[in-house]
Protein backbone atom coordinates (compact mmCIF):
# COMPACT_ATOMS: atom_id res chain seq x y z
CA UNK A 1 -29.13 39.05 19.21
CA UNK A 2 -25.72 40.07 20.97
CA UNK A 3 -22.67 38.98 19.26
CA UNK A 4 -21.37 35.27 20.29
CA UNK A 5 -18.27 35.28 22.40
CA UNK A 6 -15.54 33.04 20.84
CA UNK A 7 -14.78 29.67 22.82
CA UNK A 8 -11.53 28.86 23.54
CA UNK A 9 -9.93 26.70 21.44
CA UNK A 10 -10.75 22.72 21.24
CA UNK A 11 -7.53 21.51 21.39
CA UNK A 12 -7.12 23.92 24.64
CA UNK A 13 -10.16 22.63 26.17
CA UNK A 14 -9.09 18.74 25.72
CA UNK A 15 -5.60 19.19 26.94
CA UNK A 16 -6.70 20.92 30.14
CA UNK A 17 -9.61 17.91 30.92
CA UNK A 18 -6.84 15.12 30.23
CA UNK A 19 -4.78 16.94 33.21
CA UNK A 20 -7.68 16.98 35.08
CA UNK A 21 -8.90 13.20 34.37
CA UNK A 22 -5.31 12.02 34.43
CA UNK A 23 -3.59 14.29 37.62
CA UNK A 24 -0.47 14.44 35.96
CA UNK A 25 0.43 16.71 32.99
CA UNK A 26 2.75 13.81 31.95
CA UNK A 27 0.25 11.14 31.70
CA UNK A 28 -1.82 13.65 29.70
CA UNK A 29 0.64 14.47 27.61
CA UNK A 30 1.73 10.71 27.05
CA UNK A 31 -2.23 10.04 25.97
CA UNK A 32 -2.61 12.82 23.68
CA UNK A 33 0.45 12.19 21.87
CA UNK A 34 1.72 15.77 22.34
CA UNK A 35 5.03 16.88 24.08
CA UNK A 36 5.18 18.18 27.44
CA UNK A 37 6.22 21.79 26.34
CA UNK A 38 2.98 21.24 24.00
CA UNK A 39 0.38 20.22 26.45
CA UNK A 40 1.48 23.56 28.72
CA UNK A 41 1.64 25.75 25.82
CA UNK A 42 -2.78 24.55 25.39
CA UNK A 43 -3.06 24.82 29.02
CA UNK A 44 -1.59 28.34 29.34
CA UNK A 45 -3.73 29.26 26.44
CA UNK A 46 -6.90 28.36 27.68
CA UNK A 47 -5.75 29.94 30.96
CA UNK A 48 -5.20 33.14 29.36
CA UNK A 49 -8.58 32.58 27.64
CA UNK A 50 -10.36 32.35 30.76
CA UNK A 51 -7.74 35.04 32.95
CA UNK A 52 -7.04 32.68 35.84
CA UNK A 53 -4.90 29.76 36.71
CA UNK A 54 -6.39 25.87 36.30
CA UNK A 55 -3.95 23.84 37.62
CA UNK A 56 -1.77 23.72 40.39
CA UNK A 57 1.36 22.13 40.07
CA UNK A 58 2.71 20.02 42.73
CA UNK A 59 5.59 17.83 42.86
CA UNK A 60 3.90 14.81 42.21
CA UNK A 61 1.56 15.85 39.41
CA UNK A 62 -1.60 18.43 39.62
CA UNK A 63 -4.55 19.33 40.87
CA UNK A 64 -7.51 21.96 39.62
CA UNK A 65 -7.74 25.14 41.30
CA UNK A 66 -10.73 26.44 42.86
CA UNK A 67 -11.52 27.69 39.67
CA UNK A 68 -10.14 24.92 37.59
CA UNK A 69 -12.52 22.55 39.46
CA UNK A 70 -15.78 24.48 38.94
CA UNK A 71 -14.90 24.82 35.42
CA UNK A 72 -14.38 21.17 35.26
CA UNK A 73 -17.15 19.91 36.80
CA UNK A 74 -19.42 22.09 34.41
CA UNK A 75 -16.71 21.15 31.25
CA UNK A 76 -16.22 17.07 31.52
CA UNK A 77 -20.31 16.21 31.65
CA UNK A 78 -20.77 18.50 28.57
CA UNK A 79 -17.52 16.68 26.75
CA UNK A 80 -19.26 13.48 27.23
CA UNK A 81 -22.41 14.62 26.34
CA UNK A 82 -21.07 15.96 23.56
CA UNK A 83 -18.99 12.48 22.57
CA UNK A 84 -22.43 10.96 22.70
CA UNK A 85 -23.96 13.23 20.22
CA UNK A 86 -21.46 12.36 17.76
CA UNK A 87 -21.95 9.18 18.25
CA UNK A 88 -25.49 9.21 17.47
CA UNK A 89 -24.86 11.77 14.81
CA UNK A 90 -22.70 8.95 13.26
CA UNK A 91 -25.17 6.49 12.66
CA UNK A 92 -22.50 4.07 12.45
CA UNK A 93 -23.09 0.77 10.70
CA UNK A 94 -23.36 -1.71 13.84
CA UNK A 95 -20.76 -4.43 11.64
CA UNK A 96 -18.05 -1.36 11.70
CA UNK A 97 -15.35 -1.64 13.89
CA UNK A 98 -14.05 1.61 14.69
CA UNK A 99 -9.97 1.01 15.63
CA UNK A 100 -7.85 4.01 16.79
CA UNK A 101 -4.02 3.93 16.45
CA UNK A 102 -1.28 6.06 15.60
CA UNK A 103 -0.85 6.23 11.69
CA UNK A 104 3.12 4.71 12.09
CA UNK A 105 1.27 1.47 13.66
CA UNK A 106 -1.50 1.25 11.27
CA UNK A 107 0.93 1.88 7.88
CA UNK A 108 3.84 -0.62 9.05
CA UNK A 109 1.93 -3.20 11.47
CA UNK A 110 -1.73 -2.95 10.98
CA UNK A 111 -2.46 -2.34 7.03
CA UNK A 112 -0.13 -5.78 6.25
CA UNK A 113 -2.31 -8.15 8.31
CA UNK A 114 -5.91 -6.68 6.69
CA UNK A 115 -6.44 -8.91 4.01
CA UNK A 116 -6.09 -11.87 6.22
CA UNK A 117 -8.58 -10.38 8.35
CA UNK A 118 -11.11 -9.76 5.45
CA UNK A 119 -10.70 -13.10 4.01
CA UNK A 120 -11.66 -14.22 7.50
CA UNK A 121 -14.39 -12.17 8.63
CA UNK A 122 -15.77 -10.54 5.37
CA UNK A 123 -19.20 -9.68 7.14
CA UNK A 124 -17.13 -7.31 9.22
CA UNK A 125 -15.82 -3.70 8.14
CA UNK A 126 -12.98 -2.18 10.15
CA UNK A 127 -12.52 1.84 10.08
CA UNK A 128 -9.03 2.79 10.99
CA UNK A 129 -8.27 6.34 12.49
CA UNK A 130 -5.36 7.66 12.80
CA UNK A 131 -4.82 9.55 16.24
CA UNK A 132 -2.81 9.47 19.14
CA UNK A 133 -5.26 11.66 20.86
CA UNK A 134 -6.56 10.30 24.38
CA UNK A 135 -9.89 8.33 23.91
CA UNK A 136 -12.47 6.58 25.71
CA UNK A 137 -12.86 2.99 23.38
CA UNK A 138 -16.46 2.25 23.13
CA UNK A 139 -17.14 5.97 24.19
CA UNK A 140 -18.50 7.31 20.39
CA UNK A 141 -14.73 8.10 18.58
CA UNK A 142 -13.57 4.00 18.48
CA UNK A 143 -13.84 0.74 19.43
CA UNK A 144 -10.61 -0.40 20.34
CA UNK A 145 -7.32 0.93 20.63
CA UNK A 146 -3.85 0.72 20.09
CA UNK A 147 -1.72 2.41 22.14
CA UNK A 148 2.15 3.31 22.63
CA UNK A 149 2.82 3.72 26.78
CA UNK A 150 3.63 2.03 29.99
CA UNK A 151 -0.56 1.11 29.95
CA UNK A 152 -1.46 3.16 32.72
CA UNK A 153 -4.75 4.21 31.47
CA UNK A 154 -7.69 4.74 34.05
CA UNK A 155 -11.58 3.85 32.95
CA UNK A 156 -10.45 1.26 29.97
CA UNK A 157 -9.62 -2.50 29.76
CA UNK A 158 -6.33 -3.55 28.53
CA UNK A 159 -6.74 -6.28 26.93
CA UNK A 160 -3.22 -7.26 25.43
CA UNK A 161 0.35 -5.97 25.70
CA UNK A 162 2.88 -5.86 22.74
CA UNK A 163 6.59 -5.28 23.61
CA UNK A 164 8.62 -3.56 22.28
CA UNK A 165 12.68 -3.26 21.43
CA UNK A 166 14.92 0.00 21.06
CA UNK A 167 17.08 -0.44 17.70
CA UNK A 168 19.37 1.92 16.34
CA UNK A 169 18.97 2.91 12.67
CA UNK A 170 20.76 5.20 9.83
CA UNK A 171 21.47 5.25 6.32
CA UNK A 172 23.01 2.91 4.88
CA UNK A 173 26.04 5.75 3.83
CA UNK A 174 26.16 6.96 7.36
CA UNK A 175 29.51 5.48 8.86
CA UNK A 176 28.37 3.75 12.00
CA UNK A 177 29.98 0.91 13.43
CA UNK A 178 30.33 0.99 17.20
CA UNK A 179 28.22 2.68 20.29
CA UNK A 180 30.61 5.09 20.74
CA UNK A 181 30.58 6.75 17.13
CA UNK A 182 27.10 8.20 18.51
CA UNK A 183 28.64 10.73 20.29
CA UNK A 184 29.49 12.56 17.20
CA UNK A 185 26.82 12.12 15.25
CA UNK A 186 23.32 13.74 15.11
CA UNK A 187 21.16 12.11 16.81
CA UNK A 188 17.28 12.15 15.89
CA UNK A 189 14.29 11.12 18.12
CA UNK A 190 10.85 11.14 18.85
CA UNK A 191 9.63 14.35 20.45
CA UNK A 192 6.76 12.75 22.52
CA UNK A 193 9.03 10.62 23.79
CA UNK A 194 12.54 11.50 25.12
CA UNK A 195 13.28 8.78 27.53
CA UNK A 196 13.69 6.27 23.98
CA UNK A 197 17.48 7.16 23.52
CA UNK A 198 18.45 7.61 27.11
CA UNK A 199 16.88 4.25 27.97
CA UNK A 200 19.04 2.69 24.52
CA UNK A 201 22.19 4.23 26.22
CA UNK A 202 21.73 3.11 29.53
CA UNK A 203 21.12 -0.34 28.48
CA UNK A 204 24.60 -0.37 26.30
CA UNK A 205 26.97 1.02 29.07
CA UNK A 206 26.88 4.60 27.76
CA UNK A 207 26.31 7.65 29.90
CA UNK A 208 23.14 9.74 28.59
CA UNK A 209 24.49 12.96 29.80
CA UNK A 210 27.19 12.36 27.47
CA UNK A 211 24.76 12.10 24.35
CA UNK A 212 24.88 14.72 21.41
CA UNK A 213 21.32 17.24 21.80
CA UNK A 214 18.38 14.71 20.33
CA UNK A 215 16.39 16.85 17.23
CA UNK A 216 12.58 15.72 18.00
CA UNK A 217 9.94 14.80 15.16
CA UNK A 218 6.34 14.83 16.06
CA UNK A 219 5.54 11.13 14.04
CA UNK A 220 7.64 8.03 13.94
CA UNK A 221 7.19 7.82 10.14
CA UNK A 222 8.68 11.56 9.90
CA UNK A 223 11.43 10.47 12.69
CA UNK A 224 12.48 7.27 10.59
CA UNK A 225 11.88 9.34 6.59
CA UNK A 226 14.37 11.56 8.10
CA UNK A 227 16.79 9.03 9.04
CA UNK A 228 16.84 7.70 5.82
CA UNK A 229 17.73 10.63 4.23
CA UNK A 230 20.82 10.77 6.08
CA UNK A 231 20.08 13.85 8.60
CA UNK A 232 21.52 11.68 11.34
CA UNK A 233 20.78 8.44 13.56
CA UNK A 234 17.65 7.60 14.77
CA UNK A 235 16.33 5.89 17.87
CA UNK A 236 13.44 3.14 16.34
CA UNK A 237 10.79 0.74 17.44
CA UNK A 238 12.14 -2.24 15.65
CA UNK A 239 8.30 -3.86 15.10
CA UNK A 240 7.73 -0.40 13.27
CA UNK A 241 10.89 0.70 11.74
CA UNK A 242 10.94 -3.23 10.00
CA UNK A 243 9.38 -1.76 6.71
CA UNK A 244 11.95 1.00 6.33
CA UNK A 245 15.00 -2.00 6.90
CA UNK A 246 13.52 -4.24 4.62
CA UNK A 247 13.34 -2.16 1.59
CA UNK A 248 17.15 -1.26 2.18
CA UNK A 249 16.59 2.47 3.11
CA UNK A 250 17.62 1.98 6.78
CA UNK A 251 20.61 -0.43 8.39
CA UNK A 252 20.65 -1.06 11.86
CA UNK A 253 24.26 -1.48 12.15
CA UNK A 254 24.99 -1.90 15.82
CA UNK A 255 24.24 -5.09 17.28
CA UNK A 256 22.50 -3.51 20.60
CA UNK A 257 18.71 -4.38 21.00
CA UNK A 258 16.99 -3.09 24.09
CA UNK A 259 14.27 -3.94 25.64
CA UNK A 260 11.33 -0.31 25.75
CA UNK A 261 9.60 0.23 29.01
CA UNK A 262 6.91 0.91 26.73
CA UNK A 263 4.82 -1.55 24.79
CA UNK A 264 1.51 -1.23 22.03
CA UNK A 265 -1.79 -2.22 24.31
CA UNK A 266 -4.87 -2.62 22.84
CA UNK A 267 -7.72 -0.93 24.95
CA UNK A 268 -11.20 -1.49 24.86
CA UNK A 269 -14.59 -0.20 26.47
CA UNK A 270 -16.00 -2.67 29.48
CA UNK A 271 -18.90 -4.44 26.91
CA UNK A 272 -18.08 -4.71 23.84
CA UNK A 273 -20.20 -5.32 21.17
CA UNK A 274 -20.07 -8.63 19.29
CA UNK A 275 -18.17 -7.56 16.20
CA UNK A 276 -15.78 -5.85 18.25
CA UNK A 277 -15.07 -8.90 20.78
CA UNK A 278 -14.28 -10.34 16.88
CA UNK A 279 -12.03 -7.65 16.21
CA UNK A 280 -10.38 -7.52 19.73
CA UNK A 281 -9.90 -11.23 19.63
CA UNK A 282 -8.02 -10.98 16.69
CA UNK A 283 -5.61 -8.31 17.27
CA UNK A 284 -4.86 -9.85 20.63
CA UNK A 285 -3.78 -13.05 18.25
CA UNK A 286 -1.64 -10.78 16.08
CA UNK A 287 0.32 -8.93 18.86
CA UNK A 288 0.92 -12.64 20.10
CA UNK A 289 2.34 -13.46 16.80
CA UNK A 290 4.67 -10.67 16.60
CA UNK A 291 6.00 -10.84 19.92
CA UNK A 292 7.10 -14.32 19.68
């Protein structure tokens, strides 16, 4: 038997069919939780993997090459088929409820309101896991989802919107007292999503250009453990941030809360199942809760 030739990678593979899907390297980015520079960097790879361009960019988003097309037409049936097979290879208990979020959401907003849930519905098991990878709910991986984003996702329902508000946060030894202090501090972000502190200065009267250089983290929960140990001020989701303010490790010191263009949306396939129209009604009632 000749020798196998190695695939490229996965990760390669699934950044290059979100572009596709999604016609925007942007969008794909935004649903696989990865930067832009990121999402290229997988592209390229596979690109060099295969020794021809895939995309074309244009100046509204992109489209497949000739041979980007004919490899997707082959590569997006066989990523399905291949979704279904884990699926089946699952042989998930049909009273599971399979609910994909990013870990920050599921720590600080999800994990506190489980109990209530399990008093409630104890004939009902929910399996959280923790991804901000682009899914298909009620496609094999999950359920439902959570989701941080305008909610611009084709082929799922959105079922319920959560907003969201832009608070600044810092150690409590930090001296911070006034919007204009940030432009001599260190400023700390989320690297998936840039637009979070020029948005907060906009909305406060201060002019982004004039903003120190934002050092990204890769996870909210590393972006707001890094603020509390004093390596500067970070930009924060205040529904998600709360845990870190409570417990005294972060102050928000500046009285400036702004409103995200972004919000958490909970997704979910076109027919749910019964336990998950459960689930999905009850998450819908949370995010109602904690919006009010």
């Amino acid at each position: 038997m000749p020798p196998m030739k190695p695939l490229p990678p996965f990760r390669s593979i699934e950044a290059f069919a979100a572009a596709v899907e999604l016609r925007s390297l942007t969008a794909a980015a935004e649903a696989l939780g990865l930067s832009l520079p990121a999402l290229s960097r997988r592209i390229r790879i596979l690109e060099e993997h295969l020794g021809a361009p895939l995309l074309e960019r244009l100046p509204r988003g992109v489209v497949p090459t000739a041979r980007g097309a004919a490899y997707a037409a082959e590569l997006l049936p066989a990523l399905d088929a291949l979704r279904q097979a884990t699926e089946r290879a699952r042989q998930v208990d049909r009273r599971a409820v399979r609910i994909s979020l990013i870990p920050t959401l599921a720590m600080t907003w999800l994990l506190p309101r489980l109990p209530g849930f399990q008093v409630a519905h104890p004939g009902i098991r929910l399996d959280l896991h923790g991804s901000a990878d682009c899914i298909e709910p009620g496609a094999g991986v999950a359920d439902l989802a959570l989701r941080l984003g305008e909610g611009g996702w084709p082929g799922v329902m959105r079922v319920a919107s959560m907003p969201l508000h832009l608070v600044v946060v810092a150690s409590p030894d930090l001296p911070l007292d006034q919007p204009q202090d940030l432009l001599h501090l260190p400023l700390l972000g989320p690297a998936h999503r840039p637009e979070f502190w020029p948005e907060w200065a906009r909305a406060v009267g201060i002019d982004p250009t004039l903003l120190p250089p934002v050092r990204g983290f890769d996870s909210l929960q590393m972006l707001y453990e890094a603020a509390a140990h004093g390596l500067g001020v970070a930009i924060a989701l205040d529904q998600l941030v709360r845990p870190w303010i409570e417990s005294g490790r972060l102050v928000a010191p500046l009285d400036h809360r702004v409103a995200s263009s972004r919000g958490i949306h909970l997704l979910t396939g076109s027919r749910p199942a019964p336990p998950v129209r459960v689930v999905r009604d009850w998450l819908r009632a949370e995010m109602t809760r904690s919006a009010a």
